[in-house]
N, C-alpha and C. Protein backbone atom coordinates (compact mmCIF):
# COMPACT_ATOMS: atom_id res chain seq x y z
N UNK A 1 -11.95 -15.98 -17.51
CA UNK A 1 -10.69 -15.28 -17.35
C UNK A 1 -10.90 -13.93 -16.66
N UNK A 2 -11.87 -13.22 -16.93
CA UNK A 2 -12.37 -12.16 -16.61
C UNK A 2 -12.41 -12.15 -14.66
N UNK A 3 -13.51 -12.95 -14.58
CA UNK A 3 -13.07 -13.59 -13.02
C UNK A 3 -11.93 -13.46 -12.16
N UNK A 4 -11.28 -14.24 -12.90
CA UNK A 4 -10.00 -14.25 -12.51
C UNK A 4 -9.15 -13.45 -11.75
N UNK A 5 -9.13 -12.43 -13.24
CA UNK A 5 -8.38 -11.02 -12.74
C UNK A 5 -8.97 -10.08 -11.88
N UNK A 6 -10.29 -10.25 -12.19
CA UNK A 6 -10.77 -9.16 -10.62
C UNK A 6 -10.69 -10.14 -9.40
N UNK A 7 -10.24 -11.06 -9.01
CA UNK A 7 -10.11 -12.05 -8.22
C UNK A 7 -8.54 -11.35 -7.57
N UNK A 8 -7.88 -11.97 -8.82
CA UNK A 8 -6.40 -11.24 -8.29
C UNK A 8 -6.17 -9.57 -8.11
N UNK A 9 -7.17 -8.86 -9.02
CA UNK A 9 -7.11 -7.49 -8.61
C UNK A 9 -7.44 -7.05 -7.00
N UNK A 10 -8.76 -7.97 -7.05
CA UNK A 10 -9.30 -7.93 -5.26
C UNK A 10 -8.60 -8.37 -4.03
N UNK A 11 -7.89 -9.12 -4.38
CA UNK A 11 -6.77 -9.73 -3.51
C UNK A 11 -5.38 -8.85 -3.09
N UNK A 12 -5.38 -8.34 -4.26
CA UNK A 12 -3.55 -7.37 -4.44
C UNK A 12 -4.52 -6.08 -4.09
N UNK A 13 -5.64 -5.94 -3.85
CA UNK A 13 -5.90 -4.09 -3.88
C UNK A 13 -4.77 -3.46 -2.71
N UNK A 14 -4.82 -2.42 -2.55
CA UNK A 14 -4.04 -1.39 -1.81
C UNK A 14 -4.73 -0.87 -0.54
N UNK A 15 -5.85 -1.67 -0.15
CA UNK A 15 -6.45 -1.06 1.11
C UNK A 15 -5.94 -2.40 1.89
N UNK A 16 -5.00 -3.68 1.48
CA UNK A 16 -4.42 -4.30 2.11
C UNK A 16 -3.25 -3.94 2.18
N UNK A 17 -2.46 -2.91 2.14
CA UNK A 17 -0.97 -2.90 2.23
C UNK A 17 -0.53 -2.85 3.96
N UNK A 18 -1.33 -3.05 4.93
CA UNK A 18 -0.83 -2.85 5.97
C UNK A 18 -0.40 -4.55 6.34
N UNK A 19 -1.54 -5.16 5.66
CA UNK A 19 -1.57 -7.07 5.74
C UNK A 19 -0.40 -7.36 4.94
N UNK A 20 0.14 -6.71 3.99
CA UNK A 20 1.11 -7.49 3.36
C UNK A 20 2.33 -6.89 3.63
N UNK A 21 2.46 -5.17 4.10
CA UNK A 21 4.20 -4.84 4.79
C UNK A 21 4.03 -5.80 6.17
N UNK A 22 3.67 -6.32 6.84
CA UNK A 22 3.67 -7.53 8.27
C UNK A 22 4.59 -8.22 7.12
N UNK A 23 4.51 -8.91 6.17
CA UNK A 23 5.49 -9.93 5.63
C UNK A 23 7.14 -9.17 5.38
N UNK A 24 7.03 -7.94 5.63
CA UNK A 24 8.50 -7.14 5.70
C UNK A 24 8.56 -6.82 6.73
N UNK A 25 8.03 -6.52 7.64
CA UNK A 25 8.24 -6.23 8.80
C UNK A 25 8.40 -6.87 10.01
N UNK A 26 7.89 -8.10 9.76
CA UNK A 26 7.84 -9.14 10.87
C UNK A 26 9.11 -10.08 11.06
N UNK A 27 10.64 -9.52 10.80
CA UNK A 27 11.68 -9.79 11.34
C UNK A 27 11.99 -8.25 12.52
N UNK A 28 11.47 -7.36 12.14
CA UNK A 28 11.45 -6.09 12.73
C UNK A 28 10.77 -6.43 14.03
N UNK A 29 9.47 -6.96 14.47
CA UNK A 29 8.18 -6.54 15.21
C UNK A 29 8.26 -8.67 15.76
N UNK A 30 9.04 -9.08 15.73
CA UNK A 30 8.71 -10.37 15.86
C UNK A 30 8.56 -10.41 17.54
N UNK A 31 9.58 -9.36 18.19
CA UNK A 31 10.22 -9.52 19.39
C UNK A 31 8.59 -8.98 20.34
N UNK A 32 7.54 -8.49 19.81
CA UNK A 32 6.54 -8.50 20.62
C UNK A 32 5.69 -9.64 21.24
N UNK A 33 5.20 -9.29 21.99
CA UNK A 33 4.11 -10.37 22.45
C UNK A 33 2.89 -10.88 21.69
N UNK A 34 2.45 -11.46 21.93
CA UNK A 34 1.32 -12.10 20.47
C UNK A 34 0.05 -11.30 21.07
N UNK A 35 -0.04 -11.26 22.14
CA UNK A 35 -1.25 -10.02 22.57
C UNK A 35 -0.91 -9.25 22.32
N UNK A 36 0.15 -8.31 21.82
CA UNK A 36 0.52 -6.45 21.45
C UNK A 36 0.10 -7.06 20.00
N UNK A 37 0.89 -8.23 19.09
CA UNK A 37 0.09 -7.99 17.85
C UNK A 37 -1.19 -8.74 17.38
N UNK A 38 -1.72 -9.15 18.43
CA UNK A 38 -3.27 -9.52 17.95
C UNK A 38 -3.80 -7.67 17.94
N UNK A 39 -3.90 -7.15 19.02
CA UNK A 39 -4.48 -6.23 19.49
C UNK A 39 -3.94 -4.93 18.23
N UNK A 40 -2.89 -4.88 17.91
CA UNK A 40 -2.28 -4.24 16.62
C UNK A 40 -3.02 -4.20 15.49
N UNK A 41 -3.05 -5.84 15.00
CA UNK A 41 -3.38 -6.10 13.68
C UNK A 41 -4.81 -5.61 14.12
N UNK A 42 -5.63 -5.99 14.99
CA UNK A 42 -7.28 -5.83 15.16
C UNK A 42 -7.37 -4.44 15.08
N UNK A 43 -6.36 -3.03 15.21
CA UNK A 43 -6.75 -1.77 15.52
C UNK A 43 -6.29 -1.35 14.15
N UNK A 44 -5.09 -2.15 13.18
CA UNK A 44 -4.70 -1.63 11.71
C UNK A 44 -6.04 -2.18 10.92
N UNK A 45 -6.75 -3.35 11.18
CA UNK A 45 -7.76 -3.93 10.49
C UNK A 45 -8.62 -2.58 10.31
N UNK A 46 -9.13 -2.67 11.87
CA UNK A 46 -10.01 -1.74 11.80
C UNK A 46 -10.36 -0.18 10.94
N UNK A 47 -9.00 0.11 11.49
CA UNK A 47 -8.93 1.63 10.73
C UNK A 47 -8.23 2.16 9.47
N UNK A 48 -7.72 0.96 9.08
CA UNK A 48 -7.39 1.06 7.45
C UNK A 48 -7.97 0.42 6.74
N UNK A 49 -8.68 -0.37 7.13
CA UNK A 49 -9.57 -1.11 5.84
C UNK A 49 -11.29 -1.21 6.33
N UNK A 50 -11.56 -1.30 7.35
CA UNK A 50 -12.65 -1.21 7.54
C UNK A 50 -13.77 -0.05 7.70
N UNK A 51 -13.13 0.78 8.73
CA UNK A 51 -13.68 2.33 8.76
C UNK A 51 -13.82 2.87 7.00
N UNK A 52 -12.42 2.79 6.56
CA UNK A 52 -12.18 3.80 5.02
C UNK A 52 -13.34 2.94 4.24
N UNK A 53 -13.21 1.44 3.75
CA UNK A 53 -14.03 1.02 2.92
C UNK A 53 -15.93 1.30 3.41
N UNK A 54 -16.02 1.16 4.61
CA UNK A 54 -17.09 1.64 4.88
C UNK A 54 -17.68 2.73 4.29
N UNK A 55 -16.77 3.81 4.83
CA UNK A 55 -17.18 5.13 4.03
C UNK A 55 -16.88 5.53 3.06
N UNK A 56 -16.24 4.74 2.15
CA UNK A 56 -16.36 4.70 0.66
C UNK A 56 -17.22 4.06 0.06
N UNK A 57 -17.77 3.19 0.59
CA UNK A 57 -18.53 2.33 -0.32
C UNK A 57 -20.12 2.57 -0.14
N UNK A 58 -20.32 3.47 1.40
CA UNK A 58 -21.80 3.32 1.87
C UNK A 58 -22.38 4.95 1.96
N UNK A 59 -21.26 5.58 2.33
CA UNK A 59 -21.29 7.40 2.05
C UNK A 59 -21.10 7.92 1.06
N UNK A 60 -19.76 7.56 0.48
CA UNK A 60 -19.24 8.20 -0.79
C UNK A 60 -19.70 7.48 -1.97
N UNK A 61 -19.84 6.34 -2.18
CA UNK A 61 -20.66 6.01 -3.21
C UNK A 61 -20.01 5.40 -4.47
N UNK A 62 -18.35 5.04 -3.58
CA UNK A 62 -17.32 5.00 -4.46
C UNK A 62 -16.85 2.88 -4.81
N UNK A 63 -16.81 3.30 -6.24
CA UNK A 63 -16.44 1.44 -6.40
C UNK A 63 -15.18 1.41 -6.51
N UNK A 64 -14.21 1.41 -5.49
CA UNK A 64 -13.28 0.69 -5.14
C UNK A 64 -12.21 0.32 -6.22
N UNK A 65 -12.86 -1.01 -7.26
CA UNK A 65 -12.28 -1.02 -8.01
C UNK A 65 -12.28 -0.19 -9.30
N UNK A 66 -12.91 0.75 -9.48
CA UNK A 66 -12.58 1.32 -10.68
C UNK A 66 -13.05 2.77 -10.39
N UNK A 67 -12.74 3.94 -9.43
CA UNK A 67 -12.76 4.78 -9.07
C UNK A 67 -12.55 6.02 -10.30
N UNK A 68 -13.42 7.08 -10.51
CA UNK A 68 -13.15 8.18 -11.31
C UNK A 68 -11.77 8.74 -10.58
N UNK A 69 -11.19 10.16 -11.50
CA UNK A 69 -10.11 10.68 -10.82
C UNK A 69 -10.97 11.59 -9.24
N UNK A 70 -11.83 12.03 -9.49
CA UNK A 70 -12.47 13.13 -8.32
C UNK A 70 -12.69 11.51 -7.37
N UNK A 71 -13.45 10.57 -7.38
CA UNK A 71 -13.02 9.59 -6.38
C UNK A 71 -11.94 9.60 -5.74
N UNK A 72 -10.95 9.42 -6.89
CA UNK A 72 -9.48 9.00 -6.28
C UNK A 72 -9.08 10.16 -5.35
N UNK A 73 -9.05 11.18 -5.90
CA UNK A 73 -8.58 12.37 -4.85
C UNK A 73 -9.84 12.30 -3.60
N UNK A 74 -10.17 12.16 -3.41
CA UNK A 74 -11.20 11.75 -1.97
C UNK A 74 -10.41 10.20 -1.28
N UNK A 75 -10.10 9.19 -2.04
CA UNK A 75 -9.63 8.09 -1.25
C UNK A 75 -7.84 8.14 -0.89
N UNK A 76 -7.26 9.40 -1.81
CA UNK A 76 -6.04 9.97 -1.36
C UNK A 76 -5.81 10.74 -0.09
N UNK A 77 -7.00 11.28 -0.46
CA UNK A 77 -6.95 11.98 0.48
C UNK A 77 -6.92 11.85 2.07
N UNK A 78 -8.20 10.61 2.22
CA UNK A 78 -8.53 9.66 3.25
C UNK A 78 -7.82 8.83 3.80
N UNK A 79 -6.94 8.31 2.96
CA UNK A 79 -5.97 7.60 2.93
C UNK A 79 -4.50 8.50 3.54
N UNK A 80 -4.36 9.58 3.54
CA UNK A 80 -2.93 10.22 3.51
C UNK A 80 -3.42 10.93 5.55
N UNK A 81 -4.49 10.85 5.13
CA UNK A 81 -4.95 11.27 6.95
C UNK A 81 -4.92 10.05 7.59
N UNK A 82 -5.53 9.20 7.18
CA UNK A 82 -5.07 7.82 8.02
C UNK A 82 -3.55 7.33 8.11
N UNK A 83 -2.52 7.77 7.08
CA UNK A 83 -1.20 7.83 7.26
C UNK A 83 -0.80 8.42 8.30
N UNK A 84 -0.91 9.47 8.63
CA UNK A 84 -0.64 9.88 9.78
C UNK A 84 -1.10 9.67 10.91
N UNK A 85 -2.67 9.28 11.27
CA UNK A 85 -2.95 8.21 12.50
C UNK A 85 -2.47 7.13 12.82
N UNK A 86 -1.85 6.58 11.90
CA UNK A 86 -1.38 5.43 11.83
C UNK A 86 0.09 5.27 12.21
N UNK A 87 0.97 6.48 11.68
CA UNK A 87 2.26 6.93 11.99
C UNK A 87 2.13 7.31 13.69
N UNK A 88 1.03 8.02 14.15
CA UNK A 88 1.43 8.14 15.53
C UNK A 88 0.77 6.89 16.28
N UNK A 89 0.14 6.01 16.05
CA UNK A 89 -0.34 4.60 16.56
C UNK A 89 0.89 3.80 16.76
N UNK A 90 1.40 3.54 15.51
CA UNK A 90 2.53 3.26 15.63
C UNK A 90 3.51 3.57 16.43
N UNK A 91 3.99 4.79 16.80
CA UNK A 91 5.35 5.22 16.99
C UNK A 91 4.36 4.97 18.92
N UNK A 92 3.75 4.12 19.58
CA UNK A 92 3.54 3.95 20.77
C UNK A 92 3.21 2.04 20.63
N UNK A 93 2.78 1.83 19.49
CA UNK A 93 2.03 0.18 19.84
C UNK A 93 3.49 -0.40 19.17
N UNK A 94 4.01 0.37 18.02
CA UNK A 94 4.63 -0.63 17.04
C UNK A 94 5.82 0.00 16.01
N UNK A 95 6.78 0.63 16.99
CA UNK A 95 7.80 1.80 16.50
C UNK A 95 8.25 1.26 15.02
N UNK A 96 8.76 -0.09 15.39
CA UNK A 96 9.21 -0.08 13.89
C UNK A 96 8.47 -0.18 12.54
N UNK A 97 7.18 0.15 12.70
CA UNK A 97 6.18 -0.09 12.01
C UNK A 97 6.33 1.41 11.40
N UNK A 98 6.82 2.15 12.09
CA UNK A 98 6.40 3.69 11.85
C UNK A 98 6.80 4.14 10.57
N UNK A 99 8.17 3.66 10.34
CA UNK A 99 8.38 4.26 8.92
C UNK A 99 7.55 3.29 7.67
N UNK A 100 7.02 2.97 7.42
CA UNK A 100 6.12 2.28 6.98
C UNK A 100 4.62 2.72 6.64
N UNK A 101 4.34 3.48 7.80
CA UNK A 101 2.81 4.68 7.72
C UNK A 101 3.12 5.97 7.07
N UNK A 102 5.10 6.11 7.24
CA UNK A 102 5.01 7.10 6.86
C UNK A 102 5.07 7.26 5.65
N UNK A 103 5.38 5.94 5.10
CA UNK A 103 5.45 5.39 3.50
C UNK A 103 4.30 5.75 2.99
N UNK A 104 2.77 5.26 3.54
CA UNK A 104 2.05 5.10 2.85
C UNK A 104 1.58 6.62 2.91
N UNK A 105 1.67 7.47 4.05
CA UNK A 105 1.50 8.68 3.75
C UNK A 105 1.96 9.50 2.62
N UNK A 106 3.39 9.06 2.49
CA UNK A 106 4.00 10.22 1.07
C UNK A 106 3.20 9.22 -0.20
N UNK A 107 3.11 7.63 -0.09
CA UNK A 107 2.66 7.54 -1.44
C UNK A 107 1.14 7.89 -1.53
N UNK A 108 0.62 8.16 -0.51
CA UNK A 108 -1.03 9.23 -1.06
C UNK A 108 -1.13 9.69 -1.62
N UNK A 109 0.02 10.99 -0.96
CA UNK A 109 0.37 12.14 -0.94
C UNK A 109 0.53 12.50 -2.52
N UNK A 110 1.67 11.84 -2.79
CA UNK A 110 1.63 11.07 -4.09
C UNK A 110 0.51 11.31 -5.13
N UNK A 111 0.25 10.35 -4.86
CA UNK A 111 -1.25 9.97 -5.80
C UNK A 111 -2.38 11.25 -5.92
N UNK A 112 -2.17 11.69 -4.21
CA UNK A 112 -3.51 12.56 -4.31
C UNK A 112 -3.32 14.04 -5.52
N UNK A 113 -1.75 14.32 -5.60
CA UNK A 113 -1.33 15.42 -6.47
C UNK A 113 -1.39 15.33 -7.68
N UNK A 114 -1.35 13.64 -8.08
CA UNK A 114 -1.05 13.13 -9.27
C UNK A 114 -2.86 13.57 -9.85
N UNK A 115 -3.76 12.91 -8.76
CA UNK A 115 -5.15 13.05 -9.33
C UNK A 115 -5.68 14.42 -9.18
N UNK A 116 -4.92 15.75 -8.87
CA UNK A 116 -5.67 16.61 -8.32
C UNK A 116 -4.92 17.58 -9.65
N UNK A 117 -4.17 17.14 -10.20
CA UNK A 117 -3.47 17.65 -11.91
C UNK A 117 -4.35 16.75 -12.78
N UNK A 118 -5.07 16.01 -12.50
CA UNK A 118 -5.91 15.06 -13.25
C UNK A 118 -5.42 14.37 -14.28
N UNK A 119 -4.24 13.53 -13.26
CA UNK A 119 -3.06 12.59 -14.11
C UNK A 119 -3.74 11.32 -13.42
N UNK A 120 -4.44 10.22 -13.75
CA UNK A 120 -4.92 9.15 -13.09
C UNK A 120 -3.16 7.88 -13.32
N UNK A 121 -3.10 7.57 -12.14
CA UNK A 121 -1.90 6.86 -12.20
C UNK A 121 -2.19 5.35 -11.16
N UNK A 122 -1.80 4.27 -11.68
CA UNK A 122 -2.45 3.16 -11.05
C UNK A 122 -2.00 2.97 -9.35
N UNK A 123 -3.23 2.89 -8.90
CA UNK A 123 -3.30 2.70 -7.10
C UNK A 123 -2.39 1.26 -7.13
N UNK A 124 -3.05 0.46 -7.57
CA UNK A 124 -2.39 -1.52 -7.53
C UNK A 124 -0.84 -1.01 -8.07
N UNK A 125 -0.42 -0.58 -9.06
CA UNK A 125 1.13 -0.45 -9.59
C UNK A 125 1.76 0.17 -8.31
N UNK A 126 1.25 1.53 -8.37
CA UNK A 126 1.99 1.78 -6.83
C UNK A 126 2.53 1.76 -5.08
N UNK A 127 1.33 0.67 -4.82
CA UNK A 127 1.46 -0.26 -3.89
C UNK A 127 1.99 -0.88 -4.39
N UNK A 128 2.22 -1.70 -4.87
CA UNK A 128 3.04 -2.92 -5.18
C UNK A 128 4.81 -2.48 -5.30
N UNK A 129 4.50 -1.34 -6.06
CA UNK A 129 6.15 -1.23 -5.70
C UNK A 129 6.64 -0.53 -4.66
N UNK A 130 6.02 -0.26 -3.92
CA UNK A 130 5.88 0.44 -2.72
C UNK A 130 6.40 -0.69 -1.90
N UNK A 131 5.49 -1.77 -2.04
CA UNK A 131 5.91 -3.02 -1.09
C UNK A 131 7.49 -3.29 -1.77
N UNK A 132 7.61 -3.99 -3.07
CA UNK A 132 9.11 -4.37 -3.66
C UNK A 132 9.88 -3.44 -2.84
N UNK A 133 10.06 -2.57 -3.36
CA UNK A 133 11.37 -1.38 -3.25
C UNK A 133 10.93 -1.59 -1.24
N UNK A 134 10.02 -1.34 -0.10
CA UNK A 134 10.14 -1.42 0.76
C UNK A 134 11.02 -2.71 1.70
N UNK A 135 10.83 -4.13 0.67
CA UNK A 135 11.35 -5.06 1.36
C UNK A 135 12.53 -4.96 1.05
N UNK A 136 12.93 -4.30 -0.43
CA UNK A 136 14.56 -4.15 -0.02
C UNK A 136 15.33 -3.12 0.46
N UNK A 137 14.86 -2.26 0.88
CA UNK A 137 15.05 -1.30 1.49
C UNK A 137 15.10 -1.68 3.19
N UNK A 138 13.95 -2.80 3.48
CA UNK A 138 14.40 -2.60 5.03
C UNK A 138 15.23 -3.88 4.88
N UNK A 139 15.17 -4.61 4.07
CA UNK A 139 16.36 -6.22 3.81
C UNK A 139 18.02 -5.58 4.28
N UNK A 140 18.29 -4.73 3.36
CA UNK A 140 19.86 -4.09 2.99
C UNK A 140 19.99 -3.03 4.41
N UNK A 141 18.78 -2.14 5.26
CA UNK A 141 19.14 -1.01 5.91
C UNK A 141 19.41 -2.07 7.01
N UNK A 142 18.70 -2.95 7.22
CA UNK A 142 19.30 -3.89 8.73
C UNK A 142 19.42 -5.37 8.59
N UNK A 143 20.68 -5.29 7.54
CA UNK A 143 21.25 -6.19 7.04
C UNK A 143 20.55 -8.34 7.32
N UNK A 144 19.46 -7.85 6.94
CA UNK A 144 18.71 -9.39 7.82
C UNK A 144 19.10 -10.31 6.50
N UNK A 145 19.19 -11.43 6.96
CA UNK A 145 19.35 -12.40 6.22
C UNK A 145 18.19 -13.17 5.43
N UNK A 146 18.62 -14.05 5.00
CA UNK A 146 16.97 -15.09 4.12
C UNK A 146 15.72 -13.86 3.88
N UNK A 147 15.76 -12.54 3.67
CA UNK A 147 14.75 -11.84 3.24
C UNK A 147 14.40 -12.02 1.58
N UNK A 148 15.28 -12.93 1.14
CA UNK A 148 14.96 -13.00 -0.58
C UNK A 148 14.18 -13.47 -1.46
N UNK A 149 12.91 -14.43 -0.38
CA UNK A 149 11.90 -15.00 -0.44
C UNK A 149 10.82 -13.90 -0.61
N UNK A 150 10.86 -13.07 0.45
CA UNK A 150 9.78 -12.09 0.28
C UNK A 150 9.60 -11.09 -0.75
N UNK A 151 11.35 -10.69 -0.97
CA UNK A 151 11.74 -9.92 -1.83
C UNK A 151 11.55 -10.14 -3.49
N UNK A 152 11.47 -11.44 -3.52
CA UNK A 152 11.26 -12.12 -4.81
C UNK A 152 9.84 -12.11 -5.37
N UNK A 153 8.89 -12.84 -3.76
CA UNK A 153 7.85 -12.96 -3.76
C UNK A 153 7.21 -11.10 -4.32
N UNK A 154 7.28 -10.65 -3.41
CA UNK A 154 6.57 -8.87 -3.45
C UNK A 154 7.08 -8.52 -5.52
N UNK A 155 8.19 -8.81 -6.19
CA UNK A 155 8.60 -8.62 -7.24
C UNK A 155 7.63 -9.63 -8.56
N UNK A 156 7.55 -10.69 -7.96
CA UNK A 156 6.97 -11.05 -8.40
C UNK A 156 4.86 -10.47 -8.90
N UNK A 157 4.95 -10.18 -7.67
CA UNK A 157 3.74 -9.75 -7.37
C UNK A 157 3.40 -8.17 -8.26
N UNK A 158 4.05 -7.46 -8.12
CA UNK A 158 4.39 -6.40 -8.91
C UNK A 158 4.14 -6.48 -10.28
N UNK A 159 4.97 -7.71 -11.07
CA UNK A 159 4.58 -7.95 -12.55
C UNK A 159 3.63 -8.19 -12.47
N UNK A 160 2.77 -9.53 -11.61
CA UNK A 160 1.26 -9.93 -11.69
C UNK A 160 0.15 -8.92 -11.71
N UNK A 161 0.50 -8.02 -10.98
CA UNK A 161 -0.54 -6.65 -11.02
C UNK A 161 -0.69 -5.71 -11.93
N UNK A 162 0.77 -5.40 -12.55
CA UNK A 162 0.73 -4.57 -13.80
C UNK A 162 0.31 -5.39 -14.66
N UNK A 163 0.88 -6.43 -14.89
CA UNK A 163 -0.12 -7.62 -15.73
C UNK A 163 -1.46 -7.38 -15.98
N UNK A 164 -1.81 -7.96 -14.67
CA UNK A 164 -3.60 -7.90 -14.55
C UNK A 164 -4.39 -6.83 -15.02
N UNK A 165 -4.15 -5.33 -14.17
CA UNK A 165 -4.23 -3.75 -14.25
C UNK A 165 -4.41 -3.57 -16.02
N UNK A 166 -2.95 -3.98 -16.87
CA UNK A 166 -2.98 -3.91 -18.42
C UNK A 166 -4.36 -4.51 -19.10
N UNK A 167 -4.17 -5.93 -18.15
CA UNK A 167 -5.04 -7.03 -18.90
C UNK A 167 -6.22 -6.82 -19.02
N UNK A 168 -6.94 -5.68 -18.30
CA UNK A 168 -8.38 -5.33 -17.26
C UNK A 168 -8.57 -4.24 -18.52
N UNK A 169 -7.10 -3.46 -18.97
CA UNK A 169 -7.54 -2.44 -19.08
C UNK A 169 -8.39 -1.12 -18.60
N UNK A 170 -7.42 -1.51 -17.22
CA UNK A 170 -8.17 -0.19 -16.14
C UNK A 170 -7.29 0.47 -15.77
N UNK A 171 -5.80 0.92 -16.85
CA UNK A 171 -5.09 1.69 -17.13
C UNK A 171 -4.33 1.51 -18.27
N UNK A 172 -3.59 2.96 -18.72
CA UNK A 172 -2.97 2.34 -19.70
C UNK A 172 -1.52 2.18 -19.46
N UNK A 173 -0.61 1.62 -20.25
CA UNK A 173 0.78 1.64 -19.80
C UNK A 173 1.56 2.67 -19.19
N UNK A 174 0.97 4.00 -19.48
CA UNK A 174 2.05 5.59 -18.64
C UNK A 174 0.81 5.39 -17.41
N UNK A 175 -0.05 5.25 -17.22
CA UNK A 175 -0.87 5.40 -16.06
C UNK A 175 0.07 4.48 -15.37
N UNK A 176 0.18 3.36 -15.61
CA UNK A 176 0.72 1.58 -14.66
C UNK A 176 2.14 2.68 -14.41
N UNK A 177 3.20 3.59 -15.39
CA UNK A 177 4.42 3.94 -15.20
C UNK A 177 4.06 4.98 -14.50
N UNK A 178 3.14 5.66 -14.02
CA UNK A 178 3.21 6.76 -13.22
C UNK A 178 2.81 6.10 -11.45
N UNK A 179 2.25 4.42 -11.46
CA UNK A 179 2.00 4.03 -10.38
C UNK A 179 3.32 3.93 -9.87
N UNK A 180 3.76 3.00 -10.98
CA UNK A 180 5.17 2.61 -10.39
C UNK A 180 6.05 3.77 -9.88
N UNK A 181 6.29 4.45 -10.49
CA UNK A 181 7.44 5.63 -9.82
C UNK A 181 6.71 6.61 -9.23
N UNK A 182 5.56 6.63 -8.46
CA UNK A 182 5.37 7.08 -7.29
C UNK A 182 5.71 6.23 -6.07
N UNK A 183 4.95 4.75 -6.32
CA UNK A 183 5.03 4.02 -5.49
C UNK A 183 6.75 3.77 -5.13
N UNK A 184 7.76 3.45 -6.33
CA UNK A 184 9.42 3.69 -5.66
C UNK A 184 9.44 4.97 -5.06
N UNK A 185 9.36 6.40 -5.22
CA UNK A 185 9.69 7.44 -5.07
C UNK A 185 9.86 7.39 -3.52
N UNK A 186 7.78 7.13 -3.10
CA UNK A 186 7.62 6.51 -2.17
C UNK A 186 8.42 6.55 -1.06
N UNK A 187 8.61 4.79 -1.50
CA UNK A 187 9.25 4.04 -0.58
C UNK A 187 11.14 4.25 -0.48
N UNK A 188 11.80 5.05 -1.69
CA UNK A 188 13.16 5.24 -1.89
C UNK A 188 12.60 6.59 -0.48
N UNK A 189 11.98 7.50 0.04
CA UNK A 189 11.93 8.27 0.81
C UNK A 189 12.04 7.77 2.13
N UNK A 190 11.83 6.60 2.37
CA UNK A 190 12.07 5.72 3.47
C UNK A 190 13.56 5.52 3.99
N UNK A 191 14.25 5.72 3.03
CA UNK A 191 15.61 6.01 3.05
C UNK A 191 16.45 6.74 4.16
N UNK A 192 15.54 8.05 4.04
CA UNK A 192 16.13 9.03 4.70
C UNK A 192 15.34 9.35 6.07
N UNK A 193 14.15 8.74 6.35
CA UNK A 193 13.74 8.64 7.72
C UNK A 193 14.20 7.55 9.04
């Protein structure tokens, strides 16, 4: 069982949230050419999950899955600068992508304040609702249809993680409630951009 859940923890982590907003975004970004998003996804691969985990795992010295708070404020941190490379990558390869980087920037941002008061608040809870609250947020702002699959799906996904996160005991229930309402805060800021 144990397995398991770091299976599904490893799968849902948060250094994939660029692989899983494409499942909200890709009524947005469909209208490109399949060479703008091969060449996209290969430059988001690169520099959100590959560069960062690199130098977390081979410089910094950091395990990923179960990070101290002084970790976390280093991968907030890393993370909230790549928000903004990513926000101006975007706003030239993949405009509508943009409010989306800028998401993940405030939920760093987020996090990084949360760990720098040395309030540890779950990374997996707040991605996840970061994604929920994002798919309905761009579902309702440009009124698209059949989005209730994803919307269901991402909700679903949300319980499975706080689930897991509980189940692991690699937070406790106000930690999982401080993921979550960063991660809405978040993405309700998407609102107004």
């Amino acid at each position: 069982m144990k397995q398991v859940l770091n299976a599904i923890a490893a799968l849902t982590h948060p250094v994939l949230l660029p692989l899983f907003g494409i499942a909200i975004y890709h009524p947005l970004v469909n209208k490109y050419d399949t060479t703008v998003f091969i060449l996209t996804g290969v430059w988001y691969f690169f520099v959100y999950l590959i560069l960062p985990v690199l130098y977390f795992v081979k410089i910094k010295k950091i395990n990923l899955l179960s990070p101290d708070l002084e970790q976390r404020e280093a991968i907030y941190k890393t993370y909230m600068a790549i928000g903004i490379v990513m926000s101006v990558l975007s706003y030239w390869m993949m405009v509508e992508y943009l409010p989306f980087f800028i998401g993940i920037f405030l939920l760093h941002t987020m996090l990084y304040v949360l760990a720098a008061i040395k309030l540890k608040a779950s990374w997996h809870t707040a991605a996840w609702s970061f994604l929920f609250l994002c798919s309905l947020i761009v579902k309702f702002t440009n009124n698209f249809v059949g989005q209730f699959e994803i919307i269901t799906i991402f909700g679903v996904m949300l319980l499975v993680v706080f689930a897991v996160r509980w189940k692991q005991k690699a937070h406790t229930l106000f930690e999982l409630g401080m993921g979550l309402a960063a991660g809405a805060t978040a993405s309700t800021l998407l609102l107004f951009i």
